[in-house]
N, C-alpha and C. Protein backbone atom coordinates (compact mmCIF):
# COMPACT_ATOMS: atom_id res chain seq x y z
N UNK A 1 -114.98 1.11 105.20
CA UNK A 1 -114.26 0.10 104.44
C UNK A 1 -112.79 0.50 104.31
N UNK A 2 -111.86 0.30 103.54
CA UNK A 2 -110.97 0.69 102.96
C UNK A 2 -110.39 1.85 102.40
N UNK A 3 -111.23 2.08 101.38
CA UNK A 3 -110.87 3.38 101.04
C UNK A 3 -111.99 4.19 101.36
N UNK A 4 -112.45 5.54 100.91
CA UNK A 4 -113.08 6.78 101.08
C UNK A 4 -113.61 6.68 99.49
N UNK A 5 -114.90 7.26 99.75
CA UNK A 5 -115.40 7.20 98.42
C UNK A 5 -116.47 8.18 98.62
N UNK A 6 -116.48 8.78 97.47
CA UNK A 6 -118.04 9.60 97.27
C UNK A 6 -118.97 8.89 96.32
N UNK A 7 -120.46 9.28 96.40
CA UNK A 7 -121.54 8.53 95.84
C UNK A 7 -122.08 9.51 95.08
N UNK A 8 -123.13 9.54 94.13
CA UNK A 8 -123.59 10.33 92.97
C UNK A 8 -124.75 9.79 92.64
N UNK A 9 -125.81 10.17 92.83
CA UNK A 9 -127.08 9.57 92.76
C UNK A 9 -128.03 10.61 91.62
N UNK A 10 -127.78 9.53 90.56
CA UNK A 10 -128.34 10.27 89.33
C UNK A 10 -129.51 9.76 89.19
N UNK A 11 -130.51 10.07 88.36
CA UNK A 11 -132.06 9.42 88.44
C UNK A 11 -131.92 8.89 87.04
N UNK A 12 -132.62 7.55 87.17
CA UNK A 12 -132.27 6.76 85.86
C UNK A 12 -132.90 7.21 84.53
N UNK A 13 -133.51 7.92 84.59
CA UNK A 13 -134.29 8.70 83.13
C UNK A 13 -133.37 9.45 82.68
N UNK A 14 -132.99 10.47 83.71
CA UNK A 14 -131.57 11.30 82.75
C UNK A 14 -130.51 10.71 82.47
N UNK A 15 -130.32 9.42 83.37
CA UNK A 15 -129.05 8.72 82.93
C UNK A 15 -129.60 8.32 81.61
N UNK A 16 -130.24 7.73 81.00
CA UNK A 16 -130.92 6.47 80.03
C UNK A 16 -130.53 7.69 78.70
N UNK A 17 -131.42 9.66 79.38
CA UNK A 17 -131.75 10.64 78.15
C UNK A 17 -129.72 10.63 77.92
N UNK A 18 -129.14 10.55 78.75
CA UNK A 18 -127.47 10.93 78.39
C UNK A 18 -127.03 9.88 77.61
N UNK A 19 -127.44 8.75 78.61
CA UNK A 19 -126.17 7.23 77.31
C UNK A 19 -126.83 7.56 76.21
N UNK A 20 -128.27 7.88 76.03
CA UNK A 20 -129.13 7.84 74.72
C UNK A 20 -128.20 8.51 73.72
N UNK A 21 -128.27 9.94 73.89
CA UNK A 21 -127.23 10.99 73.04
C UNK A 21 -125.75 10.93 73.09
N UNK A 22 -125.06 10.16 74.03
CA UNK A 22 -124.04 10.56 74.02
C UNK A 22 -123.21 8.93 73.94
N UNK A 23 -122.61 9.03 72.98
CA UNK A 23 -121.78 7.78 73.00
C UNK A 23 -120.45 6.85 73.73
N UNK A 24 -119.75 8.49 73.79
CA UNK A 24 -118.70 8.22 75.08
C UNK A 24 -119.59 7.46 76.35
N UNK A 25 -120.28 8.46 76.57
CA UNK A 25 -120.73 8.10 78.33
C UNK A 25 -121.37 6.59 77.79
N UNK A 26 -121.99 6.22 77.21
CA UNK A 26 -122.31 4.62 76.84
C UNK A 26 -121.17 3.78 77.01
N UNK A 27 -120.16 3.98 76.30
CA UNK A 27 -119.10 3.23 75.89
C UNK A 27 -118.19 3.22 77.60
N UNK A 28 -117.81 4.29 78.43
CA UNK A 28 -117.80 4.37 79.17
C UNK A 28 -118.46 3.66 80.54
N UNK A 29 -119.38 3.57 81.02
CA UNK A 29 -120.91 2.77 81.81
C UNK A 29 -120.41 1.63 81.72
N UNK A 30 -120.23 0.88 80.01
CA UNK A 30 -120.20 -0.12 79.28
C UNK A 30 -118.71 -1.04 80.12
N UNK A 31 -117.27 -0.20 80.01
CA UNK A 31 -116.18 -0.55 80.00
C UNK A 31 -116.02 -0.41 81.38
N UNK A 32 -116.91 0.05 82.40
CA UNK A 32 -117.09 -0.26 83.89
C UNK A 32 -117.69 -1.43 84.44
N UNK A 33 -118.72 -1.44 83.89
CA UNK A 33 -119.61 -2.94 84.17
C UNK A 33 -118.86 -3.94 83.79
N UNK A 34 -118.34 -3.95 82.44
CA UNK A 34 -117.16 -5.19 81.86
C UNK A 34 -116.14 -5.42 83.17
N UNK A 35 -115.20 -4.66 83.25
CA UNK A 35 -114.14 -4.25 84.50
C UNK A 35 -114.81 -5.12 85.65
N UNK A 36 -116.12 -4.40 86.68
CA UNK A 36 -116.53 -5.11 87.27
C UNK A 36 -116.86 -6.40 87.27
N UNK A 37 -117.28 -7.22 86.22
CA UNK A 37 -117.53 -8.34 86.09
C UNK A 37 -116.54 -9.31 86.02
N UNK A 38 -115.78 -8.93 85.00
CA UNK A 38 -114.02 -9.22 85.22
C UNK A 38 -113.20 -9.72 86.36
N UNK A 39 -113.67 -8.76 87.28
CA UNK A 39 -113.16 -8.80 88.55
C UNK A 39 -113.75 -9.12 89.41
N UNK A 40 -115.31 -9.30 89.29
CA UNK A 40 -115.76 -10.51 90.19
C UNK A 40 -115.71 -11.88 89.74
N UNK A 41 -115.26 -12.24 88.76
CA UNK A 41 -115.22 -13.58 87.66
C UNK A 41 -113.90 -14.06 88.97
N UNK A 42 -112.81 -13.05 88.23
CA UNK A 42 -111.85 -13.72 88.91
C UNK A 42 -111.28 -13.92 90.39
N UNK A 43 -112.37 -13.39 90.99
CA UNK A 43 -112.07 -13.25 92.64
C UNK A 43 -112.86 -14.75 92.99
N UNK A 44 -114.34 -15.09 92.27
CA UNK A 44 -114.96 -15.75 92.29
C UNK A 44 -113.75 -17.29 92.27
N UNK A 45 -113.49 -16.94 91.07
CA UNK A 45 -112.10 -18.38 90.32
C UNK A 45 -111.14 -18.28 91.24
N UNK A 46 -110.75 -17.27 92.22
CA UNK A 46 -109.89 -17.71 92.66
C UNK A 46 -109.95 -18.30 94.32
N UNK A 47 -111.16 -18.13 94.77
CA UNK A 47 -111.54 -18.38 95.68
C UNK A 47 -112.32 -19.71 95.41
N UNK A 48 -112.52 -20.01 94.39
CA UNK A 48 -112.78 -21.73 94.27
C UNK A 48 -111.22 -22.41 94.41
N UNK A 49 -110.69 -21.96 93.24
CA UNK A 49 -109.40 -22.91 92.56
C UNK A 49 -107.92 -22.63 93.87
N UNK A 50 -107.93 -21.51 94.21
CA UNK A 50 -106.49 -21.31 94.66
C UNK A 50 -106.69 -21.59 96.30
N UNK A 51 -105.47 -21.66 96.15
CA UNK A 51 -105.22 -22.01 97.96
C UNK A 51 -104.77 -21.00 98.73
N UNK A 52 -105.04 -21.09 100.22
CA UNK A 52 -105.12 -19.37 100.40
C UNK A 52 -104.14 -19.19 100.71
N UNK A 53 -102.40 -19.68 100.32
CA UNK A 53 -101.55 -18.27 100.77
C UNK A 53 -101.34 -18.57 99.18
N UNK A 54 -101.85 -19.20 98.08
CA UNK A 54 -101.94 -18.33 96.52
C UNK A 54 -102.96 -16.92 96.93
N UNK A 55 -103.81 -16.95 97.58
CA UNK A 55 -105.07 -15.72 97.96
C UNK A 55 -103.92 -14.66 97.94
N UNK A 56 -103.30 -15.10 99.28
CA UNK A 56 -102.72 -14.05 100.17
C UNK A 56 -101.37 -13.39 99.13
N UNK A 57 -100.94 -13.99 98.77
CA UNK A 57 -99.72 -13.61 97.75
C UNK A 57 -100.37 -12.79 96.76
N UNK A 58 -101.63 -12.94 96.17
CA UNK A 58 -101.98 -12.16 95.34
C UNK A 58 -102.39 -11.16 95.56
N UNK A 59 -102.93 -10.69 96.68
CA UNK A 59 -103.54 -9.77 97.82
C UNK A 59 -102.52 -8.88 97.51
N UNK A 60 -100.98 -9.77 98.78
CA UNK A 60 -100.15 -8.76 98.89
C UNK A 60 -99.37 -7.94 97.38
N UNK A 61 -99.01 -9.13 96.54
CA UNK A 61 -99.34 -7.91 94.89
C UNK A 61 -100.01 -6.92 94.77
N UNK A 62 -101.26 -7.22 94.51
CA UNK A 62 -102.00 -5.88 94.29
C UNK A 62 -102.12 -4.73 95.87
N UNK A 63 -102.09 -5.19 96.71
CA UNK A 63 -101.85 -3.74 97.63
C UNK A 63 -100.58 -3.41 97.36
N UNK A 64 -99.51 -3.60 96.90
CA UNK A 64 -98.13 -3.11 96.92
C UNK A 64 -98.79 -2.45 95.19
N UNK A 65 -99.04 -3.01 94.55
CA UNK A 65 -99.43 -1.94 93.24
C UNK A 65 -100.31 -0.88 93.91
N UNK A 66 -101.37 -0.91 94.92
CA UNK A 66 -102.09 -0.03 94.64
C UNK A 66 -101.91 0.99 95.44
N UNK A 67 -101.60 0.75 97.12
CA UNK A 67 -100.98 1.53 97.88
C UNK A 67 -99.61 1.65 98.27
N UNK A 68 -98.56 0.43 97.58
CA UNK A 68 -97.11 0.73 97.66
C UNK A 68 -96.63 2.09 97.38
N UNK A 69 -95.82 1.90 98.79
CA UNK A 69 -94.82 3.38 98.63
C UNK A 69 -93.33 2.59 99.13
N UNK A 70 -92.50 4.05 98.48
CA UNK A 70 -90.77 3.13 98.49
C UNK A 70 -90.83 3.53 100.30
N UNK A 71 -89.21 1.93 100.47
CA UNK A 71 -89.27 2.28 101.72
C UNK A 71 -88.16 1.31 101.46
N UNK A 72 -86.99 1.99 102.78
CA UNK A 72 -85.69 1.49 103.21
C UNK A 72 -85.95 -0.05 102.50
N UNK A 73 -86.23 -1.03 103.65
CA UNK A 73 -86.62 -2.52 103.32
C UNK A 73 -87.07 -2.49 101.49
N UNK A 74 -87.51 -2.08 101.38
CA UNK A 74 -88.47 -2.77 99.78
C UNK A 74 -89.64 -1.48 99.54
N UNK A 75 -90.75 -2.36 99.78
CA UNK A 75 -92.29 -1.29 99.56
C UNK A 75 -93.03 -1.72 100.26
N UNK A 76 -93.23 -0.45 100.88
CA UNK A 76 -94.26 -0.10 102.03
C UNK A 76 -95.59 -0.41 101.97
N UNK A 77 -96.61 -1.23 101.76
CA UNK A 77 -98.04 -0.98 101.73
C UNK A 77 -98.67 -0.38 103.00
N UNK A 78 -98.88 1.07 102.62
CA UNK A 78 -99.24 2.02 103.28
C UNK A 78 -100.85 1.93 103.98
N UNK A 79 -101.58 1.38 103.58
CA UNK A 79 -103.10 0.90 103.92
C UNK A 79 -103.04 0.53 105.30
N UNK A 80 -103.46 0.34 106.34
CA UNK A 80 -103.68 -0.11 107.38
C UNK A 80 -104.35 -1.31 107.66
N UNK A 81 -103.99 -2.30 107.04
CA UNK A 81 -104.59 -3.31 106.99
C UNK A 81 -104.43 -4.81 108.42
N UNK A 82 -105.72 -5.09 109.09
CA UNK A 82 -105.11 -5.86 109.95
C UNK A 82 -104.87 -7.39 109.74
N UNK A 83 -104.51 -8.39 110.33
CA UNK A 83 -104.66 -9.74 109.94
C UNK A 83 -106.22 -10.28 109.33
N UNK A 84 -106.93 -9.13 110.43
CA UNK A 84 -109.00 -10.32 110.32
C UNK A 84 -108.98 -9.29 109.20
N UNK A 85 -108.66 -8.02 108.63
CA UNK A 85 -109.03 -7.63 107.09
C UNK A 85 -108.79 -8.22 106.20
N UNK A 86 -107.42 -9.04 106.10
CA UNK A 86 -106.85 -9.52 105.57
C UNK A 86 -107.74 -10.47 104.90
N UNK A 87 -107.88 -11.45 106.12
CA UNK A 87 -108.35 -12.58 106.21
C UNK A 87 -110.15 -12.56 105.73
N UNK A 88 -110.90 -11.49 105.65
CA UNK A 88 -112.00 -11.25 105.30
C UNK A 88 -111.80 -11.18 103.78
N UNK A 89 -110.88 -10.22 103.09
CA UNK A 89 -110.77 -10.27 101.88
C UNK A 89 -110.10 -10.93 100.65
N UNK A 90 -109.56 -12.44 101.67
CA UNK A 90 -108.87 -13.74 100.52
C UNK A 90 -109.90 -14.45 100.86
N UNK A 91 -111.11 -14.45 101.95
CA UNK A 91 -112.07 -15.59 102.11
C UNK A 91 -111.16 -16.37 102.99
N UNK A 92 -110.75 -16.07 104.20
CA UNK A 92 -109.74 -17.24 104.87
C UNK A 92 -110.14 -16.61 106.60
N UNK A 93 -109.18 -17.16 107.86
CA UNK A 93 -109.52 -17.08 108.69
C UNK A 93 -108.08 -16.17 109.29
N UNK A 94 -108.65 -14.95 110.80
CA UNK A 94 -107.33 -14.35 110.84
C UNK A 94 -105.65 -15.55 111.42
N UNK A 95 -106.86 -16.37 111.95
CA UNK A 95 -105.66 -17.26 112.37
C UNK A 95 -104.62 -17.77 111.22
N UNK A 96 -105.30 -18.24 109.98
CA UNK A 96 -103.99 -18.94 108.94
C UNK A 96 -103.27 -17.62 108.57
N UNK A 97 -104.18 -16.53 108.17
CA UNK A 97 -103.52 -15.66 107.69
C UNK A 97 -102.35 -15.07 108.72
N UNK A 98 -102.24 -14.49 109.87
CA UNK A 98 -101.45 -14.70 110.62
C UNK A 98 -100.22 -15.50 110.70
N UNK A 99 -100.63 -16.92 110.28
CA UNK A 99 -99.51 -18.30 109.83
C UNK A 99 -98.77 -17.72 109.14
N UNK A 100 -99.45 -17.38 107.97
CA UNK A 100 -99.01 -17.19 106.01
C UNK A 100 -97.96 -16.08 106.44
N UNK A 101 -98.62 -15.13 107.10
CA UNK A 101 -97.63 -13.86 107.34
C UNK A 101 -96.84 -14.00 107.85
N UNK A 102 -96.65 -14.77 108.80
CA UNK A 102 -95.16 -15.27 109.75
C UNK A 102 -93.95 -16.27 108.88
N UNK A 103 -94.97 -17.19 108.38
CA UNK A 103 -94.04 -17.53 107.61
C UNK A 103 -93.25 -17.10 106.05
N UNK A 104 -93.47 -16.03 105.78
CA UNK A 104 -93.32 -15.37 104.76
C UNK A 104 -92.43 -13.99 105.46
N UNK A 105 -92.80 -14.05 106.34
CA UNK A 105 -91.77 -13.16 107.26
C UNK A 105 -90.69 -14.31 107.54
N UNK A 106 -90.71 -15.44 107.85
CA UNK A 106 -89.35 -15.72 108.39
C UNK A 106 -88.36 -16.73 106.78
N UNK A 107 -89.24 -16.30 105.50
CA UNK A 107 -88.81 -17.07 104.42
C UNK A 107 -87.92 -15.33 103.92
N UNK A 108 -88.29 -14.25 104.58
CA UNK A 108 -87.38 -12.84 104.01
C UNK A 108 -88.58 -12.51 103.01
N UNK A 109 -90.02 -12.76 102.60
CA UNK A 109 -90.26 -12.12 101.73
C UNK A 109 -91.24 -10.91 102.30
N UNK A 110 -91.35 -11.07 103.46
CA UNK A 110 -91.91 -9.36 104.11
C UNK A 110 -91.62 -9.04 105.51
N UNK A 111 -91.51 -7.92 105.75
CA UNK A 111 -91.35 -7.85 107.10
C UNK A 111 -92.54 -6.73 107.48
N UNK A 112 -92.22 -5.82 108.76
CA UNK A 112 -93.67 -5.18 109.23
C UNK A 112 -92.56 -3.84 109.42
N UNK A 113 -93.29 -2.81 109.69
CA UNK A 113 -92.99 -1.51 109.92
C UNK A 113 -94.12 -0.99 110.57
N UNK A 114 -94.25 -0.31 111.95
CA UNK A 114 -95.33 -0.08 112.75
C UNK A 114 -96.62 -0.33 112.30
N UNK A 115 -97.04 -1.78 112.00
CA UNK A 115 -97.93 -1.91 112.34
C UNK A 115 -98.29 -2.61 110.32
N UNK A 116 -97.67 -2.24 109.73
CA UNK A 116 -97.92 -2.01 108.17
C UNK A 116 -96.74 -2.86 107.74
N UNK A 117 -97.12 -4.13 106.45
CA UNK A 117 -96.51 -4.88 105.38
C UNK A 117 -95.25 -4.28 104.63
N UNK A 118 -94.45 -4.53 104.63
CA UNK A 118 -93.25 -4.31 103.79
C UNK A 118 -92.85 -5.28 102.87
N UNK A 119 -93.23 -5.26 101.35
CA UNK A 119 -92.75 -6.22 100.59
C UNK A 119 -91.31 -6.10 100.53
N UNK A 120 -90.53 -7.39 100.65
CA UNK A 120 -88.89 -6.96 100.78
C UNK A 120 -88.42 -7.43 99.33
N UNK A 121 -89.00 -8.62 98.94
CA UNK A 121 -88.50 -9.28 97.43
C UNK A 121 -90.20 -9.25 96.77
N UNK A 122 -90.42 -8.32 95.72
CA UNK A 122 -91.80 -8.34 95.19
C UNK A 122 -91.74 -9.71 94.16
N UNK A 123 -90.27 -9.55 93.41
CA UNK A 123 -90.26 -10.54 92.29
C UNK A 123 -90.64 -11.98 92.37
N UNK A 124 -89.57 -12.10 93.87
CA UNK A 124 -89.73 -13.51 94.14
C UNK A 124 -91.19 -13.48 94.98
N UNK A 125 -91.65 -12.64 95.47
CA UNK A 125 -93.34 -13.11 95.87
C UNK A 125 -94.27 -12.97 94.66
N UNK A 126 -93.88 -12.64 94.07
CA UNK A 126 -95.01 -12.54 92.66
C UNK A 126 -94.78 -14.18 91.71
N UNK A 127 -93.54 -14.70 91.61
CA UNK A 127 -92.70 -16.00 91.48
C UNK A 127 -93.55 -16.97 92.39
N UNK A 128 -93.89 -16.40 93.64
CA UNK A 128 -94.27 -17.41 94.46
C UNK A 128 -95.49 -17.77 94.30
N UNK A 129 -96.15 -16.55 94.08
CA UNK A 129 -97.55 -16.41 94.17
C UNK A 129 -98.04 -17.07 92.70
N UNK A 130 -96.97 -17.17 91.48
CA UNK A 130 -97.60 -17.84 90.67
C UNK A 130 -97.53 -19.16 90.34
N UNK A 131 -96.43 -19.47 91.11
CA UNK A 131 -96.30 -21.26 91.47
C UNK A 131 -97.18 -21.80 92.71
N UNK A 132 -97.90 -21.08 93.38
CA UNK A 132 -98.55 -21.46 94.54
C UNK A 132 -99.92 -22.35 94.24
């Protein structure tokens, strides 16, 4: 996928004997599952309600929060992301997304650096992305 992750496979009795005694780790569990749900609510809402270069604008937000790094142009989103990833994770096809990106490249709000997104104006794509 995307990122690298490790897994932890606890057996649900000792999990159940820990939340039991321990309140942090409850409250904790608790404020993950919330988070998750949260965030499938609104991926859900936005993949009904929004249109996909609102998708794509919001996309490119949060990868510039999450893997932005500074760079000459603006910020770098460092991830390796291709058009069909792209396009897998707003729910859209690589062909529009491709569109969205060209034309957002020739409106000045990103350009490319071997191979990788360069936000050039975040403000005005975040502006865009919330009038979209």
């Amino acid at each position: 996928m995307l990122d690298e992750g490790d897994a932890l496979l606890v057996p649900l009795a000792g999990l159940e004997r820990l939340g039991a005694a321990d309140a942090v780790l409850r409250a904790a569990l608790a404020a993950a599952l919330v988070a998750r749900q949260l965030e499938t609510e609104a991926r859900l809402g936005s993949l009904l309600l929004c249109t996909v270069e609102a998708r794509l604008l919001e996309f490119l937000g949060a990868a510039a929060r999450r893997w932005g790094q500074p760079h000459a142009a603006g910020q770098l989103v460092s991830a390796p992301f291709t058009h069909a990833d792209i396009a897998l994770l707003i729910g859209s096809t690589r062909e529009t997304v491709t569109l969205l990106l060209g034309k957002l490249k020739r409106a000045g709000l990103i350009s490319f650096d071997r191979r990788r997104v360069v936000i050039r104006d975040g403000a005005h794509l975040a502006a865009r992305a919330a009038s979209a």
